[in-house]
PDB file of N, CA and C in Angstrom:
ATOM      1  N   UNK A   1      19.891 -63.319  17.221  1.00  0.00           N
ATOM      2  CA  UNK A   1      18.667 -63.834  17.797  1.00  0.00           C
ATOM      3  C   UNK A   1      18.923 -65.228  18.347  1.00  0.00           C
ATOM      4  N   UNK A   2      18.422 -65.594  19.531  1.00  0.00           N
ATOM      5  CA  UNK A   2      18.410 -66.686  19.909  1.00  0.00           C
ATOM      6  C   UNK A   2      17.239 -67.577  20.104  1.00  0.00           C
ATOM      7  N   UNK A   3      17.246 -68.567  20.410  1.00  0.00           N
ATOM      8  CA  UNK A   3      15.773 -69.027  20.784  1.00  0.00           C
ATOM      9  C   UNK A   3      15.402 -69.811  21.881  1.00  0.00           C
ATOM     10  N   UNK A   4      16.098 -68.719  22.750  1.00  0.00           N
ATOM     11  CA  UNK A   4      15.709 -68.935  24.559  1.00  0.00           C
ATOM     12  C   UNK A   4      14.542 -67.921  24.647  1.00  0.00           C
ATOM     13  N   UNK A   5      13.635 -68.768  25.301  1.00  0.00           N
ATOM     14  CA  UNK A   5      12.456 -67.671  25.502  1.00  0.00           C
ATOM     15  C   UNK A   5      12.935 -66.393  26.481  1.00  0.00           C
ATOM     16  N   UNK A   6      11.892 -65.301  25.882  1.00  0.00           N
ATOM     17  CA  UNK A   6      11.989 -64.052  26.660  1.00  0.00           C
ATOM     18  C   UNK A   6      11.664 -64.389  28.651  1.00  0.00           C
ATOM     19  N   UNK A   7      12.364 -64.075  29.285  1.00  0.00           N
ATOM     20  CA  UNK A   7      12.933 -64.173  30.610  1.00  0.00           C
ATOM     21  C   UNK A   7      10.798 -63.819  31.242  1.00  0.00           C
ATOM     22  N   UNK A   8      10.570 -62.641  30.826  1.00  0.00           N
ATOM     23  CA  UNK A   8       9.336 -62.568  31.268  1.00  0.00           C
ATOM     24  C   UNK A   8       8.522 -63.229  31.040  1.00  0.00           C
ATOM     25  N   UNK A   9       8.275 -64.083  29.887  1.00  0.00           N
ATOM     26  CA  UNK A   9       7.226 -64.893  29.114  1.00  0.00           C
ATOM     27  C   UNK A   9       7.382 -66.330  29.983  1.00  0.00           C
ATOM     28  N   UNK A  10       8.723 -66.777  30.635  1.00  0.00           N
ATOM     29  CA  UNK A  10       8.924 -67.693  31.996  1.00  0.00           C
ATOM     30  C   UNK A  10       8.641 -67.649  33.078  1.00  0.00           C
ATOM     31  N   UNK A  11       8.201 -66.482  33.528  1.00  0.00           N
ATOM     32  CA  UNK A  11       8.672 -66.046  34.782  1.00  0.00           C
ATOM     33  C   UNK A  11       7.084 -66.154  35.116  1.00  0.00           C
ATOM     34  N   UNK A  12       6.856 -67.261  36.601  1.00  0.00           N
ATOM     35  CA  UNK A  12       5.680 -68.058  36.999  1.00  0.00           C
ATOM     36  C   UNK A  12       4.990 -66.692  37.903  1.00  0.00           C
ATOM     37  N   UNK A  13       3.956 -66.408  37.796  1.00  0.00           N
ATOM     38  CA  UNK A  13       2.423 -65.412  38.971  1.00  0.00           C
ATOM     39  C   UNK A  13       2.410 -66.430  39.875  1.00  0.00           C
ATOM     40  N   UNK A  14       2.363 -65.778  41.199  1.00  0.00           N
ATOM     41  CA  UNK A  14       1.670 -66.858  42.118  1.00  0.00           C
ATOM     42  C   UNK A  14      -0.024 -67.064  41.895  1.00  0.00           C
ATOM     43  N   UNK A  15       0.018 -67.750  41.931  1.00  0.00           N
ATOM     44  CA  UNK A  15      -1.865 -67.886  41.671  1.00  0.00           C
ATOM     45  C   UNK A  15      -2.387 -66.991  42.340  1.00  0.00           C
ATOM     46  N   UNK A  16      -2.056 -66.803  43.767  1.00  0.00           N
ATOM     47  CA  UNK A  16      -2.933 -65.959  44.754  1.00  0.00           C
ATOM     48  C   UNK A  16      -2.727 -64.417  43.948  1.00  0.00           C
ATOM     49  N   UNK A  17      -1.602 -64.060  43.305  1.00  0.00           N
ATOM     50  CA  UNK A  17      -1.525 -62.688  42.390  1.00  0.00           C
ATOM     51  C   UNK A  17      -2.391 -62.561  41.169  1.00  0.00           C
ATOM     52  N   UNK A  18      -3.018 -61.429  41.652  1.00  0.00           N
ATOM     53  CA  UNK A  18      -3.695 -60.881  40.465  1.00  0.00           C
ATOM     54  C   UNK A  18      -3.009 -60.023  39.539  1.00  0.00           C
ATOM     55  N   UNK A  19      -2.989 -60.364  38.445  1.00  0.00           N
ATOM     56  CA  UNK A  19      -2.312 -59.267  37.742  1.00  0.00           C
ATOM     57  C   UNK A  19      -3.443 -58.292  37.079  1.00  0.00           C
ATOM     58  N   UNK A  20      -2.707 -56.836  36.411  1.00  0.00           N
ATOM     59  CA  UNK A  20      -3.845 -56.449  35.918  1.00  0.00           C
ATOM     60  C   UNK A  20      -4.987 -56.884  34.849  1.00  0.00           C
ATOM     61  N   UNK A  21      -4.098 -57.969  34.388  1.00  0.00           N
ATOM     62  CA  UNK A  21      -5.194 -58.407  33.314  1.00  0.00           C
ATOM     63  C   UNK A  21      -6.387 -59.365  33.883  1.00  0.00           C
ATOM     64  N   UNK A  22      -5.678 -59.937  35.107  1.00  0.00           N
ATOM     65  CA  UNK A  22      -6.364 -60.746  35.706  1.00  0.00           C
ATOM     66  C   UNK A  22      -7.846 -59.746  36.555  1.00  0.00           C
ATOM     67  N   UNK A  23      -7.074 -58.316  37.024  1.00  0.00           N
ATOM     68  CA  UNK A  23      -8.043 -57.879  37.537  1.00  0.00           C
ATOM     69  C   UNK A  23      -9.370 -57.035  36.339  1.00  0.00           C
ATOM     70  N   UNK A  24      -9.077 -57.266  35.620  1.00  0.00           N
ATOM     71  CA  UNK A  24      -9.640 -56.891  34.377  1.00  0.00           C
ATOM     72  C   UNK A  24     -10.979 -57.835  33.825  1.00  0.00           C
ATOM     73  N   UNK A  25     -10.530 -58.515  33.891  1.00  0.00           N
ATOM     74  CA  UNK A  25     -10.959 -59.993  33.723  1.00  0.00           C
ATOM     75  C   UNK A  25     -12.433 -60.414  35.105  1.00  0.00           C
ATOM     76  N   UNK A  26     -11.835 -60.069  36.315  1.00  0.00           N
ATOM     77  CA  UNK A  26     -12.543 -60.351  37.223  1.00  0.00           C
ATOM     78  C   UNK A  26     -13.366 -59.351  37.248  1.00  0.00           C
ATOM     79  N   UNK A  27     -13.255 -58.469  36.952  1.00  0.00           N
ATOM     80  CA  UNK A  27     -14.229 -57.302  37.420  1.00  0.00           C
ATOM     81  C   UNK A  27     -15.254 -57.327  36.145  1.00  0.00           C
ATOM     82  N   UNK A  28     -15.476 -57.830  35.059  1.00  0.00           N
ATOM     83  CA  UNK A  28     -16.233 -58.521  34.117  1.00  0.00           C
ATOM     84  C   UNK A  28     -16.745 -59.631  34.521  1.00  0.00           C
ATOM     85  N   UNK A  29     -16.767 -60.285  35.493  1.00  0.00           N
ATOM     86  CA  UNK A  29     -17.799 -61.209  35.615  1.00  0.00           C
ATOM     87  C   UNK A  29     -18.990 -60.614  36.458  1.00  0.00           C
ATOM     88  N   UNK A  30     -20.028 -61.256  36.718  1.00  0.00           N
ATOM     89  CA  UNK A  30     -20.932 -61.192  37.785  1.00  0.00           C
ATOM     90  C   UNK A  30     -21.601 -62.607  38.091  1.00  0.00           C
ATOM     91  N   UNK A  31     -22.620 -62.620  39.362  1.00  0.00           N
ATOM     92  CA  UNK A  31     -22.996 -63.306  39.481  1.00  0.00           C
ATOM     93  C   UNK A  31     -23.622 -64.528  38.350  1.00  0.00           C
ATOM     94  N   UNK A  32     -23.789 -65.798  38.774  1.00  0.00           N
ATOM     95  CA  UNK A  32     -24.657 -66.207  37.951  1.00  0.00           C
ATOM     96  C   UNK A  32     -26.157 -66.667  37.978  1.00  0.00           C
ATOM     97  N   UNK A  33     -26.427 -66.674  39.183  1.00  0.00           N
ATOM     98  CA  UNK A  33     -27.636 -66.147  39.670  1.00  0.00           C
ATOM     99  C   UNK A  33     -27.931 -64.948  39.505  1.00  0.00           C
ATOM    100  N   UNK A  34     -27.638 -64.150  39.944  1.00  0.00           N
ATOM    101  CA  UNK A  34     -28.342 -62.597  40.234  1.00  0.00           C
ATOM    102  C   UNK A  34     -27.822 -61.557  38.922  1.00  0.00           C
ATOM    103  N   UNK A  35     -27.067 -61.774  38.504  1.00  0.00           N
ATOM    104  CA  UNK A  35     -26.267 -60.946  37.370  1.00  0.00           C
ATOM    105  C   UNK A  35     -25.698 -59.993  38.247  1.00  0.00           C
ATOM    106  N   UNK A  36     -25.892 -59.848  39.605  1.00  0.00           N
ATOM    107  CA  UNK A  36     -24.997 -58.818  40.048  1.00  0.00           C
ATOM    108  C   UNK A  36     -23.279 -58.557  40.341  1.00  0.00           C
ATOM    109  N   UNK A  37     -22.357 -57.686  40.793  1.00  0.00           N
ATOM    110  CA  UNK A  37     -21.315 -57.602  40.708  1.00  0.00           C
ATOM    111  C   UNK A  37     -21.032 -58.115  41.617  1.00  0.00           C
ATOM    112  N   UNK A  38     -19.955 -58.720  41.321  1.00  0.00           N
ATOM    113  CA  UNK A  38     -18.876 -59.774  42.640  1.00  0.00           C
ATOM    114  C   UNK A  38     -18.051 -58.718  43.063  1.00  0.00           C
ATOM    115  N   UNK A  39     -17.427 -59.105  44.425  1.00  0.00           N
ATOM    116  CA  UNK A  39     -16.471 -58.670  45.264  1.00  0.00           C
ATOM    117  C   UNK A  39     -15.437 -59.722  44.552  1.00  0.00           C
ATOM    118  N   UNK A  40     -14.137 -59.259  45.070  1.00  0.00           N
ATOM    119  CA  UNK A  40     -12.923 -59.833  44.647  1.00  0.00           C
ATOM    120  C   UNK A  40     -12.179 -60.030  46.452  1.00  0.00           C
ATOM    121  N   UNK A  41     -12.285 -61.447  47.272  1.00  0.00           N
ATOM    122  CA  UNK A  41     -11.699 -61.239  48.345  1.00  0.00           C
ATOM    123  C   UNK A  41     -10.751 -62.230  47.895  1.00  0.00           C
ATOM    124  N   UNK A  42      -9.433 -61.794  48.332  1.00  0.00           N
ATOM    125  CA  UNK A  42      -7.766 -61.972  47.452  1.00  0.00           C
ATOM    126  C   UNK A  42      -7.324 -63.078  49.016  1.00  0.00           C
ATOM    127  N   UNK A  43      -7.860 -62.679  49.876  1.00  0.00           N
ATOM    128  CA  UNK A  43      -6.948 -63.404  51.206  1.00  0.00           C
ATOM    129  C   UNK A  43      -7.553 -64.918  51.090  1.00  0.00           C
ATOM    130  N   UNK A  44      -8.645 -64.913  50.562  1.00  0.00           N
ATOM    131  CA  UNK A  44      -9.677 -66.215  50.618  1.00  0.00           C
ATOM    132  C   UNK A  44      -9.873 -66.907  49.328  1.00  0.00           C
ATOM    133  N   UNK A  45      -9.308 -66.147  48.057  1.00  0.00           N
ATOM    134  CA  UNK A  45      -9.352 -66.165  46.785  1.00  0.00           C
ATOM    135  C   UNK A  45     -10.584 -66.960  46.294  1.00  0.00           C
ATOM    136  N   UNK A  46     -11.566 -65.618  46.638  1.00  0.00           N
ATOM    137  CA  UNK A  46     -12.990 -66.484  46.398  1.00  0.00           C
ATOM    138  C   UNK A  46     -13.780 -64.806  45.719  1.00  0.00           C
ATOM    139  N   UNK A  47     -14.734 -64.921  44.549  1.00  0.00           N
ATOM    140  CA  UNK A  47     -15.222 -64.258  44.120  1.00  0.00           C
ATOM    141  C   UNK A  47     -16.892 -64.006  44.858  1.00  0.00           C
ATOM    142  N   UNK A  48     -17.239 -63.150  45.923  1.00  0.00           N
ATOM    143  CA  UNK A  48     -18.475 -62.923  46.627  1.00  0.00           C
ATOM    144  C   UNK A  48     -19.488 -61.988  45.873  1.00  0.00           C
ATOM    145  N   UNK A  49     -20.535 -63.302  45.766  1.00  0.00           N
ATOM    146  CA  UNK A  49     -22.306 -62.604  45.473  1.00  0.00           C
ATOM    147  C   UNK A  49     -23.016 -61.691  46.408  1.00  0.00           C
ATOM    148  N   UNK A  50     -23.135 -60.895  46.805  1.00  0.00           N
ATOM    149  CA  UNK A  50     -23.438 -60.230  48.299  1.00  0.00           C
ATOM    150  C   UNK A  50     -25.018 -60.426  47.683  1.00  0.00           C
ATOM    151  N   UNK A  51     -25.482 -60.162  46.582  1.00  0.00           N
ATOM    152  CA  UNK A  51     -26.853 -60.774  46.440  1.00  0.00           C
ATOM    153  C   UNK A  51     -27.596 -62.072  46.449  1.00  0.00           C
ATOM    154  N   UNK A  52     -26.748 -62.798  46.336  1.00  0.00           N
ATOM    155  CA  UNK A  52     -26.613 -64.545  45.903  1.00  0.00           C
ATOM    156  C   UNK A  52     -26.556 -64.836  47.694  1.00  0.00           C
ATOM    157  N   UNK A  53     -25.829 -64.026  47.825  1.00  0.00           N
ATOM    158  CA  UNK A  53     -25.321 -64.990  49.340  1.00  0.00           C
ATOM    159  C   UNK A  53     -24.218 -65.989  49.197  1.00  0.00           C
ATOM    160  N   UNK A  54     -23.410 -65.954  48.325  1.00  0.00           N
ATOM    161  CA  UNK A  54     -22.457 -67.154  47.947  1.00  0.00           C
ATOM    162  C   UNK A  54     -21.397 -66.256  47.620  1.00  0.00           C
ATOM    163  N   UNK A  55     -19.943 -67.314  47.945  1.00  0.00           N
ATOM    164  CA  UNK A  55     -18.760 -67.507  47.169  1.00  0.00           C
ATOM    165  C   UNK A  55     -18.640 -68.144  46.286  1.00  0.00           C
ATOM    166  N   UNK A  56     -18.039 -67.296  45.403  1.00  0.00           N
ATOM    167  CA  UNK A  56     -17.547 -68.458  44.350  1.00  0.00           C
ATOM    168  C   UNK A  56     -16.133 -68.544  44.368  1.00  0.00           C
ATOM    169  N   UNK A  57     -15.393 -70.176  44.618  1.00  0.00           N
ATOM    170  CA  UNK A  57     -14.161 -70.065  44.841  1.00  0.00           C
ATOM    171  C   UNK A  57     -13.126 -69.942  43.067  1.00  0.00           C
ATOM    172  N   UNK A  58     -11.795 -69.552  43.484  1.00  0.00           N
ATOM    173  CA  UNK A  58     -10.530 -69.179  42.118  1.00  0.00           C
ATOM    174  C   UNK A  58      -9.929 -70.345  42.507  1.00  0.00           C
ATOM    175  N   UNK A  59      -9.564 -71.120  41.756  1.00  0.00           N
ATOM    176  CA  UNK A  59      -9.185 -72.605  41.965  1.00  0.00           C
ATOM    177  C   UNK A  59      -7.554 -72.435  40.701  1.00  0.00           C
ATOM    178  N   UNK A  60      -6.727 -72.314  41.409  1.00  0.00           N
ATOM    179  CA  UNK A  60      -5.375 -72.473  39.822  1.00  0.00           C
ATOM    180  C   UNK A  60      -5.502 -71.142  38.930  1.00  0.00           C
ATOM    181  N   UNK A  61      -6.541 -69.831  39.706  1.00  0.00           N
ATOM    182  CA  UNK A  61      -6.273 -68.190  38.955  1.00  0.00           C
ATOM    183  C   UNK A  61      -7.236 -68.601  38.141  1.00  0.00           C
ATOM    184  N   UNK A  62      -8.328 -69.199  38.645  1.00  0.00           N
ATOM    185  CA  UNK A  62      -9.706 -69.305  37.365  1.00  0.00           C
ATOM    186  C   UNK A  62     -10.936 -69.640  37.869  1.00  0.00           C
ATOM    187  N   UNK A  63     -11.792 -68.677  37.831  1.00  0.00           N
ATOM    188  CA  UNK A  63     -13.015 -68.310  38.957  1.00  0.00           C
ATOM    189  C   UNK A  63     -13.726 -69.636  38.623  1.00  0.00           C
ATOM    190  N   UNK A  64     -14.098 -69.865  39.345  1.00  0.00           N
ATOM    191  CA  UNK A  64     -15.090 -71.890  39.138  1.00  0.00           C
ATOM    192  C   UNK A  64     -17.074 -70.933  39.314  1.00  0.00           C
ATOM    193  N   UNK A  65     -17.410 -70.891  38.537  1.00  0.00           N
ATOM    194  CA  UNK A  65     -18.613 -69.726  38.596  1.00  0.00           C
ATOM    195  C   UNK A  65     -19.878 -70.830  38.319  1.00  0.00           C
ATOM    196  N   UNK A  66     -19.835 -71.595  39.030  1.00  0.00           N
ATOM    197  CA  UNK A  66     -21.187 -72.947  39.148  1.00  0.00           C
ATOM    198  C   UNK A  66     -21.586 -72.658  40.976  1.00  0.00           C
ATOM    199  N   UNK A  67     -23.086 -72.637  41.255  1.00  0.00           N
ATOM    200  CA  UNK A  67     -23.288 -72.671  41.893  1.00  0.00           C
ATOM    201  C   UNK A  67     -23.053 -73.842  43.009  1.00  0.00           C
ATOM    202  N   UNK A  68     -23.193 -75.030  42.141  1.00  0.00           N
ATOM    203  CA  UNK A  68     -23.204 -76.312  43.002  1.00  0.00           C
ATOM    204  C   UNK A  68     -21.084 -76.181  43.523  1.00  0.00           C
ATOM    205  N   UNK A  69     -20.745 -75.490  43.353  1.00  0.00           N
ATOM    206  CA  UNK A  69     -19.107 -75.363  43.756  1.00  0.00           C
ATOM    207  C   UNK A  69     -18.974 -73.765  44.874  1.00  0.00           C
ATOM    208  N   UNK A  70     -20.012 -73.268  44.964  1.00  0.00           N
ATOM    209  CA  UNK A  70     -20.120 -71.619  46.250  1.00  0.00           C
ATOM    210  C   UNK A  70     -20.342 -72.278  47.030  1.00  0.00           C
ATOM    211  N   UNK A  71     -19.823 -71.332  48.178  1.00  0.00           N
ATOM    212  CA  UNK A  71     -19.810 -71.647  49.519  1.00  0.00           C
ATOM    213  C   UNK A  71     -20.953 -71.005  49.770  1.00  0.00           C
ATOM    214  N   UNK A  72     -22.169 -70.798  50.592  1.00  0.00           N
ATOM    215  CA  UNK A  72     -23.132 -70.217  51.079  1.00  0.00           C
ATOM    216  C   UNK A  72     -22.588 -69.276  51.939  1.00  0.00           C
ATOM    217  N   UNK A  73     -22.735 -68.174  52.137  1.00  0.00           N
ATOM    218  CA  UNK A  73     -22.320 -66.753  53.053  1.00  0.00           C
ATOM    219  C   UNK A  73     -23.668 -66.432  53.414  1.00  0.00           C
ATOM    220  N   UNK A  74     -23.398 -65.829  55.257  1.00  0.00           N
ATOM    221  CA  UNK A  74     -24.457 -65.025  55.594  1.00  0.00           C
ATOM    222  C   UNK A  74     -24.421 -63.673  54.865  1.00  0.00           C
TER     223      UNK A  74
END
């Protein structure tokens, strides 16, 4: 046994990657206004209220879920 960490337990996600736990994770939130379900848009890495009318932006792979921080969407 050694005590070099395991190669995978190092090995850096790009933020913009979701992994499955990550998508696991996201698909458990909802709005916080509306309680309704978010979209997951990955190119913009922003979590969308289609009821709210807002984004909520993923800042460092960690949804920022305050209104005063959404972008307003038509």
């Amino acid at each position: 046994m050694t005590d070099t960490p395991d190669a995978s337990a190092t090995t850096a996600t790009p933020s913009n990657a979701a992994t499955p736990h990550d998508r696991r994770m996201l698909e458990a939130l909802v709005c916080p206004v509306t309680q309704a379900v978010l979209t997951y848009d990955a190119e913009k890495m922003e979590l969308i209220s289609k009821a709210a009318h807002l984004a909520f932006p993923i800042r460092d792979g960690i949804p920022i879920m305050l209104v005063s921080e959404a972008r307003a969407i038509e």
